[in-house]
C-alpha atoms as a PDB file:
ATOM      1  CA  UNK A   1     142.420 287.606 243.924  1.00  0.00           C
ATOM      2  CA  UNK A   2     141.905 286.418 240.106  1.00  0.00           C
ATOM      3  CA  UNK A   3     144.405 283.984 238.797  1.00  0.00           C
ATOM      4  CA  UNK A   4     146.632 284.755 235.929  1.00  0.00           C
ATOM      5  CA  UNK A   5     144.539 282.915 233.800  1.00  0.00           C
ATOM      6  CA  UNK A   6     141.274 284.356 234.862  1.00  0.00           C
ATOM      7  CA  UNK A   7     140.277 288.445 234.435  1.00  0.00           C
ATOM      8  CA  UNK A   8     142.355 289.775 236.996  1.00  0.00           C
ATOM      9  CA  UNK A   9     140.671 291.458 240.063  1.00  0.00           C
ATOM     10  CA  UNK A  10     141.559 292.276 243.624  1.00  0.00           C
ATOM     11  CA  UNK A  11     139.480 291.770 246.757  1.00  0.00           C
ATOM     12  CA  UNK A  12     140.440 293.198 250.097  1.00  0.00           C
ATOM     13  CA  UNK A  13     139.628 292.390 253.610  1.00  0.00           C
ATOM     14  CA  UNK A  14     140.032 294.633 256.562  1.00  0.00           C
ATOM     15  CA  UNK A  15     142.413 292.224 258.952  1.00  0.00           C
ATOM     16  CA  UNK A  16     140.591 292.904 262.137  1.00  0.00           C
ATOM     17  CA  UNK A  17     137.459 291.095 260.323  1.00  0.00           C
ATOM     18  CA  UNK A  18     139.626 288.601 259.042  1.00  0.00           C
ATOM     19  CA  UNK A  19     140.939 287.763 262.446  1.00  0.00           C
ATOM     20  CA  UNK A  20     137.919 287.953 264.132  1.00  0.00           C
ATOM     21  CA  UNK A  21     136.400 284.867 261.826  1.00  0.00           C
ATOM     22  CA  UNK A  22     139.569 282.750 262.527  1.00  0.00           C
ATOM     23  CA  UNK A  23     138.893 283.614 266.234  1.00  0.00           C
ATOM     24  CA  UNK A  24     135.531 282.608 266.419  1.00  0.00           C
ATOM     25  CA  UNK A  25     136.102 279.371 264.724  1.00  0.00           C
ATOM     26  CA  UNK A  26     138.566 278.636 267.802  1.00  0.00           C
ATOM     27  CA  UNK A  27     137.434 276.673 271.066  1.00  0.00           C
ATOM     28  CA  UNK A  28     137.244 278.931 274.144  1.00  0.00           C
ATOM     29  CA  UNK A  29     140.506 279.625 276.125  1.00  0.00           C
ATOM     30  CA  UNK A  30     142.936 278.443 273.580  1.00  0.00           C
ATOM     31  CA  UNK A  31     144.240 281.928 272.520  1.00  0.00           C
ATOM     32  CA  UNK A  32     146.253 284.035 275.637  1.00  0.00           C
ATOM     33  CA  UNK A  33     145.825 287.621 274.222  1.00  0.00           C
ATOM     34  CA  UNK A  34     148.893 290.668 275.853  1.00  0.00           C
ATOM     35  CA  UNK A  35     151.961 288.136 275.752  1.00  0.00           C
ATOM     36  CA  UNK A  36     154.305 287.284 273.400  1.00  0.00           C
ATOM     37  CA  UNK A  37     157.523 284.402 273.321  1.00  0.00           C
ATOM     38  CA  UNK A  38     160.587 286.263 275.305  1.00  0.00           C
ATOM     39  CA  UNK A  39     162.534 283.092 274.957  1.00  0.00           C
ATOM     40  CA  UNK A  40     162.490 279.250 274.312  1.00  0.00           C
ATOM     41  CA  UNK A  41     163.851 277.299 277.284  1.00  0.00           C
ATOM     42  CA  UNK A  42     164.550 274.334 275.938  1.00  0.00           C
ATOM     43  CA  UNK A  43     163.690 271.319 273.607  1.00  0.00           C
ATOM     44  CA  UNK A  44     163.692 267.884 274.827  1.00  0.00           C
ATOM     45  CA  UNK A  45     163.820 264.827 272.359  1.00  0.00           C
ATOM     46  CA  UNK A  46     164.026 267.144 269.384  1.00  0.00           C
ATOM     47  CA  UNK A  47     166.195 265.014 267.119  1.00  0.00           C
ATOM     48  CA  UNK A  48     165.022 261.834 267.936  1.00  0.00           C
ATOM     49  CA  UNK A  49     162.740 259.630 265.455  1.00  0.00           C
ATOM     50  CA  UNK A  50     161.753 257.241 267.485  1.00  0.00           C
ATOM     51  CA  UNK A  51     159.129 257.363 270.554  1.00  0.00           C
ATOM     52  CA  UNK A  52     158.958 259.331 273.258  1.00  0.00           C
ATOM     53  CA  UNK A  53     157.283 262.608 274.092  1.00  0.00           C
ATOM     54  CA  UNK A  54     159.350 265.415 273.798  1.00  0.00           C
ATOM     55  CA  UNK A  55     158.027 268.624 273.206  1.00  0.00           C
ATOM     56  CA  UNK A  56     159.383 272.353 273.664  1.00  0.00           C
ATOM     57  CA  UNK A  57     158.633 274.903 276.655  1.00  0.00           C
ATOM     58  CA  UNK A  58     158.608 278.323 276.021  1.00  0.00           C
ATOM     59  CA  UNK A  59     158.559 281.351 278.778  1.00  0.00           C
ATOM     60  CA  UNK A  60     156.432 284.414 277.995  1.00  0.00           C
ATOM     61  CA  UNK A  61     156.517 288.173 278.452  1.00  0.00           C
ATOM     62  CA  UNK A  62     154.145 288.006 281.379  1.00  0.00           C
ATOM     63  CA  UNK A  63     156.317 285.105 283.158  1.00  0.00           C
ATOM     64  CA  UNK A  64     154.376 282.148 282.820  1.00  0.00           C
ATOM     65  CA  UNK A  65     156.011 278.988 281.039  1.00  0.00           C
ATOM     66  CA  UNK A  66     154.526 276.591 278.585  1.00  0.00           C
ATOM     67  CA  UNK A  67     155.268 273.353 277.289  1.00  0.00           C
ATOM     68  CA  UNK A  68     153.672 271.189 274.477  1.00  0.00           C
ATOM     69  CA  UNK A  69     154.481 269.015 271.728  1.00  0.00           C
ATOM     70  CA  UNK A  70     156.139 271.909 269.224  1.00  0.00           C
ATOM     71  CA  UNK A  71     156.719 275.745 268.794  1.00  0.00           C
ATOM     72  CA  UNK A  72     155.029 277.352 265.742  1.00  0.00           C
ATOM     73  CA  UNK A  73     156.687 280.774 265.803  1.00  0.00           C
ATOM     74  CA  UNK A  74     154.178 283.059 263.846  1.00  0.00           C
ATOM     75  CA  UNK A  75     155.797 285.943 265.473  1.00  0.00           C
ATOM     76  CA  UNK A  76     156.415 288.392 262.990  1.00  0.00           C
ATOM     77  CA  UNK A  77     159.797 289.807 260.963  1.00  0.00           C
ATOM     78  CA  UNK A  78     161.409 290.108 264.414  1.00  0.00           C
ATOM     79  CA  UNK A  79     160.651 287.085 265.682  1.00  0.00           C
ATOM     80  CA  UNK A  80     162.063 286.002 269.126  1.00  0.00           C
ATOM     81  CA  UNK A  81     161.549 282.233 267.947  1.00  0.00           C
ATOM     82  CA  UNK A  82     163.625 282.677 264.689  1.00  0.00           C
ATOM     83  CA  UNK A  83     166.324 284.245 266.559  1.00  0.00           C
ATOM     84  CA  UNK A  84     166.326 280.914 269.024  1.00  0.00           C
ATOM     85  CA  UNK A  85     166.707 279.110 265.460  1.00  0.00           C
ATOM     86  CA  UNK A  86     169.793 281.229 264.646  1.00  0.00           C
ATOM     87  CA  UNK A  87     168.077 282.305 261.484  1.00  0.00           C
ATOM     88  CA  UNK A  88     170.233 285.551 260.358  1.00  0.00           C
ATOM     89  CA  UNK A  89     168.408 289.009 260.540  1.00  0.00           C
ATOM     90  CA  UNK A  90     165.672 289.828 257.997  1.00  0.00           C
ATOM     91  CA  UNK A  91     167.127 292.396 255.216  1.00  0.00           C
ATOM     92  CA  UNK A  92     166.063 296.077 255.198  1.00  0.00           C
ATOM     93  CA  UNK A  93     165.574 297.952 252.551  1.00  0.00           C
ATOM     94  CA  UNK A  94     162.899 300.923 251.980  1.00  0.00           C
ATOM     95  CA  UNK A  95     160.135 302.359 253.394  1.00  0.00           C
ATOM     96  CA  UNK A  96     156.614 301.417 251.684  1.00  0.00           C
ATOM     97  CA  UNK A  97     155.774 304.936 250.754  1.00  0.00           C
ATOM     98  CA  UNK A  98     158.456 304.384 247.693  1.00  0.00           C
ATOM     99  CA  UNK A  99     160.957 306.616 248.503  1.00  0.00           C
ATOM    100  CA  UNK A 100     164.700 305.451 248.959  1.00  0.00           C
ATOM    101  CA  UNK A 101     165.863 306.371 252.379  1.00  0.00           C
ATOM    102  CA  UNK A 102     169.125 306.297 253.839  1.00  0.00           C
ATOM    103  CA  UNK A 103     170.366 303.855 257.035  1.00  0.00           C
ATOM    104  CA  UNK A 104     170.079 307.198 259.285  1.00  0.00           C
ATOM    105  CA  UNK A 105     166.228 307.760 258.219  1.00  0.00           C
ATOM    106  CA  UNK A 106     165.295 304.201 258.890  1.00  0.00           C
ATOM    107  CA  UNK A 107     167.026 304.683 262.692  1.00  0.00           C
ATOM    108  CA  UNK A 108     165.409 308.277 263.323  1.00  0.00           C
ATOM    109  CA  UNK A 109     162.148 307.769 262.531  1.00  0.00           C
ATOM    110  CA  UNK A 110     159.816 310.588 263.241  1.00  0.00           C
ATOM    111  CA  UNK A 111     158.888 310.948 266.997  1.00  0.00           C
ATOM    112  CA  UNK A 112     155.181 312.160 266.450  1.00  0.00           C
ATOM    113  CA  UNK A 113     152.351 310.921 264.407  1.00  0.00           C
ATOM    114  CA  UNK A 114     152.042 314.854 263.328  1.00  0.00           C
ATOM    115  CA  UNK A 115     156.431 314.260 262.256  1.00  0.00           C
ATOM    116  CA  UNK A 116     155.257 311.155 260.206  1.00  0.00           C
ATOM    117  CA  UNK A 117     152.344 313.169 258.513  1.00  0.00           C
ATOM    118  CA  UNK A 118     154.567 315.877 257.334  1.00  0.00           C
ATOM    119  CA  UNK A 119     157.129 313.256 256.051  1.00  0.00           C
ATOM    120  CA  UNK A 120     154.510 311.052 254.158  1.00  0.00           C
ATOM    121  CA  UNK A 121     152.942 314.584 252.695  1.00  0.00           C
ATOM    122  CA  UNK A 122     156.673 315.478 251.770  1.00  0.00           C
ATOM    123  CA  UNK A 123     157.154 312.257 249.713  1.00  0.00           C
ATOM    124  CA  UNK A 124     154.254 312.466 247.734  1.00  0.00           C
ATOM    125  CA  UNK A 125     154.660 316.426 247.178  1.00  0.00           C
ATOM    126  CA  UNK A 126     152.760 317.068 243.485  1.00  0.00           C
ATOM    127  CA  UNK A 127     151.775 313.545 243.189  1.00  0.00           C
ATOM    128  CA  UNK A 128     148.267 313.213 240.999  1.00  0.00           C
ATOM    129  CA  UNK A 129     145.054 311.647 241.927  1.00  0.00           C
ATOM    130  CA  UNK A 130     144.437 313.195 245.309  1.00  0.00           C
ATOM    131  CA  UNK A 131     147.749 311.300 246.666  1.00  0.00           C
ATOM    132  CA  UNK A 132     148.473 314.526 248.945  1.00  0.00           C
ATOM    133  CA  UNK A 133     144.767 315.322 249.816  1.00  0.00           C
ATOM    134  CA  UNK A 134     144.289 311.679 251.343  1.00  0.00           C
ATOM    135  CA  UNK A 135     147.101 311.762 253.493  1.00  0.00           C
ATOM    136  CA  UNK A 136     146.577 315.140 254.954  1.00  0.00           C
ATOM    137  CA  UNK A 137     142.811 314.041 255.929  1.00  0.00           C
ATOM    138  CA  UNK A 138     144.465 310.850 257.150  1.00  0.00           C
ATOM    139  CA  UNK A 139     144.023 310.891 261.244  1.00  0.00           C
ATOM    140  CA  UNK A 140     147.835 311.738 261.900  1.00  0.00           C
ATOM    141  CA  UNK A 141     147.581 308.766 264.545  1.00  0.00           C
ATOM    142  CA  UNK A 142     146.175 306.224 262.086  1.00  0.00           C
ATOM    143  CA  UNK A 143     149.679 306.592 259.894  1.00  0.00           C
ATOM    144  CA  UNK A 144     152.710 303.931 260.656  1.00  0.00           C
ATOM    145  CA  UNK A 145     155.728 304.311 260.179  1.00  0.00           C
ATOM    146  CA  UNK A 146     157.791 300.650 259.875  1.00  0.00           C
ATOM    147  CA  UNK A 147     160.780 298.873 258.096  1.00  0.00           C
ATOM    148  CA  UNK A 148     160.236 296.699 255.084  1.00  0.00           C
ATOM    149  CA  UNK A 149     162.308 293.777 255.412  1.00  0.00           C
ATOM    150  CA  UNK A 150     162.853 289.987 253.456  1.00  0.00           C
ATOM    151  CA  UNK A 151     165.059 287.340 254.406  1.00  0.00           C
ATOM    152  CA  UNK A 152     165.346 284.520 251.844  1.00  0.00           C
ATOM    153  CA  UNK A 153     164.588 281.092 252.816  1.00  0.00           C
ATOM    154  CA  UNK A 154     165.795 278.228 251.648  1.00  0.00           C
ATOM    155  CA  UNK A 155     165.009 274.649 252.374  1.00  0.00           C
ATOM    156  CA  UNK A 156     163.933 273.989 256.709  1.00  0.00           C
ATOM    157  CA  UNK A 157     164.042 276.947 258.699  1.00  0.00           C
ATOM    158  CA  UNK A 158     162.800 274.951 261.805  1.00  0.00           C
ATOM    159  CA  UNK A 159     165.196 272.722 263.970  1.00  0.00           C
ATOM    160  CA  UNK A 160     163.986 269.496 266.215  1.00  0.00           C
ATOM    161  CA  UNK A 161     159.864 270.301 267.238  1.00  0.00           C
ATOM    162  CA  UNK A 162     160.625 274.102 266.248  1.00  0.00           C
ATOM    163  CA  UNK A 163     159.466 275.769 263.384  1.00  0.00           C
ATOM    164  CA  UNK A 164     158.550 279.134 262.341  1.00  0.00           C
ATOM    165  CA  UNK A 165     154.982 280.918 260.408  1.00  0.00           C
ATOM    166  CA  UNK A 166     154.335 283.734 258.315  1.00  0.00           C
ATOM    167  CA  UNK A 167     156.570 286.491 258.428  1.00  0.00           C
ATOM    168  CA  UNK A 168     158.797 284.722 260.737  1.00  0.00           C
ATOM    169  CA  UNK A 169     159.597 282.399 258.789  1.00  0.00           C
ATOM    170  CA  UNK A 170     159.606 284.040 255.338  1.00  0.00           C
ATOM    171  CA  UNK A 171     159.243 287.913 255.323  1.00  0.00           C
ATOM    172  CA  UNK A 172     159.148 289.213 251.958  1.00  0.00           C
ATOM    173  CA  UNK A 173     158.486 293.118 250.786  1.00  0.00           C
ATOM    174  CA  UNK A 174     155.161 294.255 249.834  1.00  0.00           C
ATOM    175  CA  UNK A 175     155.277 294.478 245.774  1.00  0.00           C
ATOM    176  CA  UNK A 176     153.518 291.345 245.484  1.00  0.00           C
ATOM    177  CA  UNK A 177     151.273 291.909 248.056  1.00  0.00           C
ATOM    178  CA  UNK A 178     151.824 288.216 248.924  1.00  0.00           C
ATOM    179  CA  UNK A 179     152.498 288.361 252.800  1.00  0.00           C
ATOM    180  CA  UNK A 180     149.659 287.844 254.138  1.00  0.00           C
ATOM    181  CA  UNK A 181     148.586 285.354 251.966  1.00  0.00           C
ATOM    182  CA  UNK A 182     151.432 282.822 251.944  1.00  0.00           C
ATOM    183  CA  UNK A 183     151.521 283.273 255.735  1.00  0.00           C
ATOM    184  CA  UNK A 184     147.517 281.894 255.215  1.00  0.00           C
ATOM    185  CA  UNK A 185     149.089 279.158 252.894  1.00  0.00           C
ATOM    186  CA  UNK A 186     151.502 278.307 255.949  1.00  0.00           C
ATOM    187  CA  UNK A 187     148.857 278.039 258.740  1.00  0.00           C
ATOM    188  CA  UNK A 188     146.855 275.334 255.954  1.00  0.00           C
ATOM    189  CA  UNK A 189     149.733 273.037 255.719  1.00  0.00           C
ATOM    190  CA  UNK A 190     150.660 273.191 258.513  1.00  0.00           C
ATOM    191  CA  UNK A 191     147.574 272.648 260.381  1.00  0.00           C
ATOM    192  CA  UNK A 192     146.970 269.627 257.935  1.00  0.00           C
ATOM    193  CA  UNK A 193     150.787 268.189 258.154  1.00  0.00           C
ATOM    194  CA  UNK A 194     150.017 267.995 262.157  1.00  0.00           C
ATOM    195  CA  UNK A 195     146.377 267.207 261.507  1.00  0.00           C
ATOM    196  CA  UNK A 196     147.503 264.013 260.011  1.00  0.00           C
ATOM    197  CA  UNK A 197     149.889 263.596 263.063  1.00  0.00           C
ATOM    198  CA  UNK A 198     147.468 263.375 265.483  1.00  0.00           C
ATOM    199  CA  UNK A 199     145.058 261.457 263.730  1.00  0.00           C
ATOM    200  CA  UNK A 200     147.358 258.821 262.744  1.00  0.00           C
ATOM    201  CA  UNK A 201     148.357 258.871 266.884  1.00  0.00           C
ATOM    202  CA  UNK A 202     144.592 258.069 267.198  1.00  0.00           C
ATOM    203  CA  UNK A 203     143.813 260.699 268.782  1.00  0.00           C
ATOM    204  CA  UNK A 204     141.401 263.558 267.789  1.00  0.00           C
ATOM    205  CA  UNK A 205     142.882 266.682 266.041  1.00  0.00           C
ATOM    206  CA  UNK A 206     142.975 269.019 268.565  1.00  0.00           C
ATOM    207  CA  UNK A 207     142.543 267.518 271.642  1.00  0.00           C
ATOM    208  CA  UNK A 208     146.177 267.835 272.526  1.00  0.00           C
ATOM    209  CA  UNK A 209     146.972 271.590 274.049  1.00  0.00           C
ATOM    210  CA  UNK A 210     150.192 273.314 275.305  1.00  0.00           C
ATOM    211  CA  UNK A 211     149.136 273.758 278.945  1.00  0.00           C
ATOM    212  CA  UNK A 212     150.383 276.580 281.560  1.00  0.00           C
ATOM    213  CA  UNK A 213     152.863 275.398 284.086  1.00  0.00           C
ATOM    214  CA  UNK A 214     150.916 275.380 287.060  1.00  0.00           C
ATOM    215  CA  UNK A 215     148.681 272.649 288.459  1.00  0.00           C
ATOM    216  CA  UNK A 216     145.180 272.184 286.616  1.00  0.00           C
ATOM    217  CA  UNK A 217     144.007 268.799 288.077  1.00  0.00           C
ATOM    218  CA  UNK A 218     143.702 266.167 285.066  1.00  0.00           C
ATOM    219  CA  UNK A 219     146.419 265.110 283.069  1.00  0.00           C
ATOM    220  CA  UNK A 220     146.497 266.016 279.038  1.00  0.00           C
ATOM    221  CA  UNK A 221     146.413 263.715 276.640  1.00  0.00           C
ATOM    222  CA  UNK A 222     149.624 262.107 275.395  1.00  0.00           C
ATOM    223  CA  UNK A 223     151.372 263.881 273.057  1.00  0.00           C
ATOM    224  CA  UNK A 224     152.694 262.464 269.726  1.00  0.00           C
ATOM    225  CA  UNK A 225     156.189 261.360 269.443  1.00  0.00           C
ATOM    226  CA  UNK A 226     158.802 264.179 269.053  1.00  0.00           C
ATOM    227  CA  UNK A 227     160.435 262.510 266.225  1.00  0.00           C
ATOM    228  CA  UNK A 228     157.271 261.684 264.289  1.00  0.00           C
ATOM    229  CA  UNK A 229     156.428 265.811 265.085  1.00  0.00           C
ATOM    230  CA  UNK A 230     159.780 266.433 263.783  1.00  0.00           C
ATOM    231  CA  UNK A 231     159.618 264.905 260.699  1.00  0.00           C
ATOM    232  CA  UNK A 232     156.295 266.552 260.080  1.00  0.00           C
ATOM    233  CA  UNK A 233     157.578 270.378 260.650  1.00  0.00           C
ATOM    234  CA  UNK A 234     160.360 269.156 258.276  1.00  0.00           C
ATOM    235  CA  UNK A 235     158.046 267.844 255.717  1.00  0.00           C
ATOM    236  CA  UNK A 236     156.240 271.371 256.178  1.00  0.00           C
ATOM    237  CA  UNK A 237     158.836 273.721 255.888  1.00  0.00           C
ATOM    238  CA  UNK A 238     160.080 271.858 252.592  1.00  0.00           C
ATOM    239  CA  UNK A 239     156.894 272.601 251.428  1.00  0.00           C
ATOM    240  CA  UNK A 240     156.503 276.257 251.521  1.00  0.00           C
ATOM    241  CA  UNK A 241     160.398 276.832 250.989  1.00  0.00           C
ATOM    242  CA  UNK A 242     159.184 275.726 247.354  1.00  0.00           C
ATOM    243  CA  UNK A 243     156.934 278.050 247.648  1.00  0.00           C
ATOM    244  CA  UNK A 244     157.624 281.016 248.743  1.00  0.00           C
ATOM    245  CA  UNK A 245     161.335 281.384 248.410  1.00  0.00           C
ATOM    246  CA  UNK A 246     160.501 282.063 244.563  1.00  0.00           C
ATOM    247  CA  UNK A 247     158.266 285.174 245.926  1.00  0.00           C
ATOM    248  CA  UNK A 248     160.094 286.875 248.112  1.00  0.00           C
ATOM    249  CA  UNK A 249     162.924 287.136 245.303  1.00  0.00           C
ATOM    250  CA  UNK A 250     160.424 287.776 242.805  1.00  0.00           C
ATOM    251  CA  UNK A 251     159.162 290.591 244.825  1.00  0.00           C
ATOM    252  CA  UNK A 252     162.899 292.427 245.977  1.00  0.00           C
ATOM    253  CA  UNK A 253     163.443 292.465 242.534  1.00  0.00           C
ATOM    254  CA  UNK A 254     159.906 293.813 241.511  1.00  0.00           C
ATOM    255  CA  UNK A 255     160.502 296.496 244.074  1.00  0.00           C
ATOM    256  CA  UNK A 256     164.025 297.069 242.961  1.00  0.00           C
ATOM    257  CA  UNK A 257     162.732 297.558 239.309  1.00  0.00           C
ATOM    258  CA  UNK A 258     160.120 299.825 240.308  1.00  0.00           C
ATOM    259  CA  UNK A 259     162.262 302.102 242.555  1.00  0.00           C
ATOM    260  CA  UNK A 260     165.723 302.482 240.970  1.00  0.00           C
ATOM    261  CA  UNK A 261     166.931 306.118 240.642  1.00  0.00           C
ATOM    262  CA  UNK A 262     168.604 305.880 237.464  1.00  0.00           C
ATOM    263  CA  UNK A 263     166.440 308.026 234.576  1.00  0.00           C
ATOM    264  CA  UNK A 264     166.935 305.825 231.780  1.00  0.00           C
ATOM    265  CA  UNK A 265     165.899 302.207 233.758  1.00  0.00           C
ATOM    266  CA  UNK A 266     162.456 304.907 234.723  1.00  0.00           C
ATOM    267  CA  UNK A 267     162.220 306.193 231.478  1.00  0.00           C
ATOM    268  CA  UNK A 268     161.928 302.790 229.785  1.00  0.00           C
ATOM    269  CA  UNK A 269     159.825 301.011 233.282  1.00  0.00           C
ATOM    270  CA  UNK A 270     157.284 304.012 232.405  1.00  0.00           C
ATOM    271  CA  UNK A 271     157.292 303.285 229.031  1.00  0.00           C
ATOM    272  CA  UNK A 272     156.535 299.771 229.089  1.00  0.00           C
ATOM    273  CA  UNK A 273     153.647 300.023 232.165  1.00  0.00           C
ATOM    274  CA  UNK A 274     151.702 302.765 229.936  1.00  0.00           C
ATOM    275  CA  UNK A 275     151.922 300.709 226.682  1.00  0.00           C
ATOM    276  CA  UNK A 276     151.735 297.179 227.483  1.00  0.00           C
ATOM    277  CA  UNK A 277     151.616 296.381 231.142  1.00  0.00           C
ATOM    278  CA  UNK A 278     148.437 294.115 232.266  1.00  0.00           C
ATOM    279  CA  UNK A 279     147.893 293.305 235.760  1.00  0.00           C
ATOM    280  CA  UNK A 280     147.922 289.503 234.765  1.00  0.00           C
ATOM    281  CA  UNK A 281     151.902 289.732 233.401  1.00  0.00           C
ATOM    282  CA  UNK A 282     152.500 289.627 237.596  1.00  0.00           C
ATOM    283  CA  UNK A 283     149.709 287.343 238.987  1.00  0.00           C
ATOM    284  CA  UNK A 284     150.404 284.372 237.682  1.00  0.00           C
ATOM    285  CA  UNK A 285     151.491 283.745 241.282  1.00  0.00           C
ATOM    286  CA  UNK A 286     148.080 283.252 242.427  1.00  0.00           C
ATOM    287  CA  UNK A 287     147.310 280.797 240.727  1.00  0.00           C
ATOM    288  CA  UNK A 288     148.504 278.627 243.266  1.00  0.00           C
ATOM    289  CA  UNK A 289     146.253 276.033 245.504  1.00  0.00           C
ATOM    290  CA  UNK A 290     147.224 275.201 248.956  1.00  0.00           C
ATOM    291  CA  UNK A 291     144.893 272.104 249.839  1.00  0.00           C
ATOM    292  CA  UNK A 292     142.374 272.262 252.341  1.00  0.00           C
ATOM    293  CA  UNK A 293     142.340 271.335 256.100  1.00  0.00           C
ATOM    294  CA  UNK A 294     140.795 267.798 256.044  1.00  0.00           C
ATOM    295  CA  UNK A 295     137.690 267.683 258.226  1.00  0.00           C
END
């Protein structure tokens, strides 16, 4: 995406390619695919700052336990690790298709994917530009149906060698079109912040990997020190609270503008996007420069 100051453009990329690259950059047998975090069983030597190794074990949805140095909960709005933080519930407030709907929609959703065609076709009834026509050739299966949620985020969101990714950590609504992108932002701090961890423990980045809880012969290398991987999450979430607490505001309000009922606030938003509005007078969030993972 073009930076305010550049001619603004947009670039997509279909997710499943996107994930596939980061997947193929990984060493084998590092990613356990069908299982998710059901709960975090405990933290040992979170708050200290001095040596020692700590670390966090975690059991998942398929039984198994695992332990290493810290928990990186990139587990979505709902995520089981943010709840183990005590982080309060993400906010709901619309559905994406841009139609206000009441508390008893969002609990009832439609049962069928034919129920959430007819819905979606209902919202955009008489829309222009084909609106209507591309959702009725839409596969009725391929349409979802979710909550849009935000929780703002201020300052750490992670507690001892605990911390949280992504939507997890930060879910903001879709008018900026920013989600995926910070929660790219967060895995390139983060990976450097612990990066720098490792390699000031002398050991190689990388070499150190949760393990499952059941005999595998050779020991793993030492982890760092849970204070030291403390400090770093800290250091982290700092980071990105900077970051992307300004968005996810930036982008309730944004959707609040663009979907208030009240004629007058429309009549003058529609005024002002037909005469004046440029895509840059909203991008100047992107341009915005991460770092890059040190080699």
């Amino acid at each position: 995406m073009g930076g305010a100051t550049a001619a603004a453009h947009f670039r997509g990329v279909r997710r499943a390619a996107l994930l596939q690259a980061l997947y193929d950059r990984l060493p084998p047998d590092v990613v356990c695919f069908d299982t998710g975090v059901e709960e975090v069983l405990g933290e040992q030597g979170a708050a200290s700052t001095g040596g020692g190794g700590g670390g966090v074990t975690v059991r998942l949805a398929d039984g198994r336990t695992v332990r290493g140095s810290c928990l990186v909960g990139a587990d979505g709005v709902r995520s089981a690790v943010a709840r183990h933080l005590q982080l309060p519930a993400a906010n709901s407030y619309y559905w994406y298709t841009c139609f206000n709907a009441d508390e008893a929609a969002a609990e009832a959703p439609p049962a069928t994917p034919e129920a959430r065609q007819a819905v979606a076709l209902a919202a955009v009834k008489g829309w222009a530009w084909s609106v209507e026509e591309c959702i009725r050739r839409t596969p009725p299966e391929d349409i979802t149906w979710s909550r849009i949620s935000d929780r703002w985020t201020a300052g750490a969101f992670g507690r001892g060698v605990v911390t949280l990714a992504g939507d997890a950590a930060h879910p903001m609504t879709p008018n900026l079109g920013q989600g995926g992108c910070v929660a790219l932002e967060d895995a390139v701090v983060l990976g450097r912040s612990l990066g720098q961890l490792a390699a000031a423990a002398g050991q190689r980045a990388g070499s150190y990997r949760p393990t499952l809880q059941q005999p595998t012969g050779q020991a793993a290398a030492a982890p760092p020190a849970a204070g030291a991987v403390a400090a770093a999450l800290r250091a982290y979430e700092a980071e990105r609270s900077r970051r992307c607490l300004p968005l996810t505001v930036r982008s309730n309000l944004m959707g609040q503008a663009l979907q208030i009922p009240l004629a007058p606030v429309v009549a003058v938003r529609n005024a002002f996007v037909k005469a004046a509005f440029q895509p840059g007078h909203f991008l100047d969030h992107t341009a915005y420069d991460c770092g890059r993972l040190q080699q």
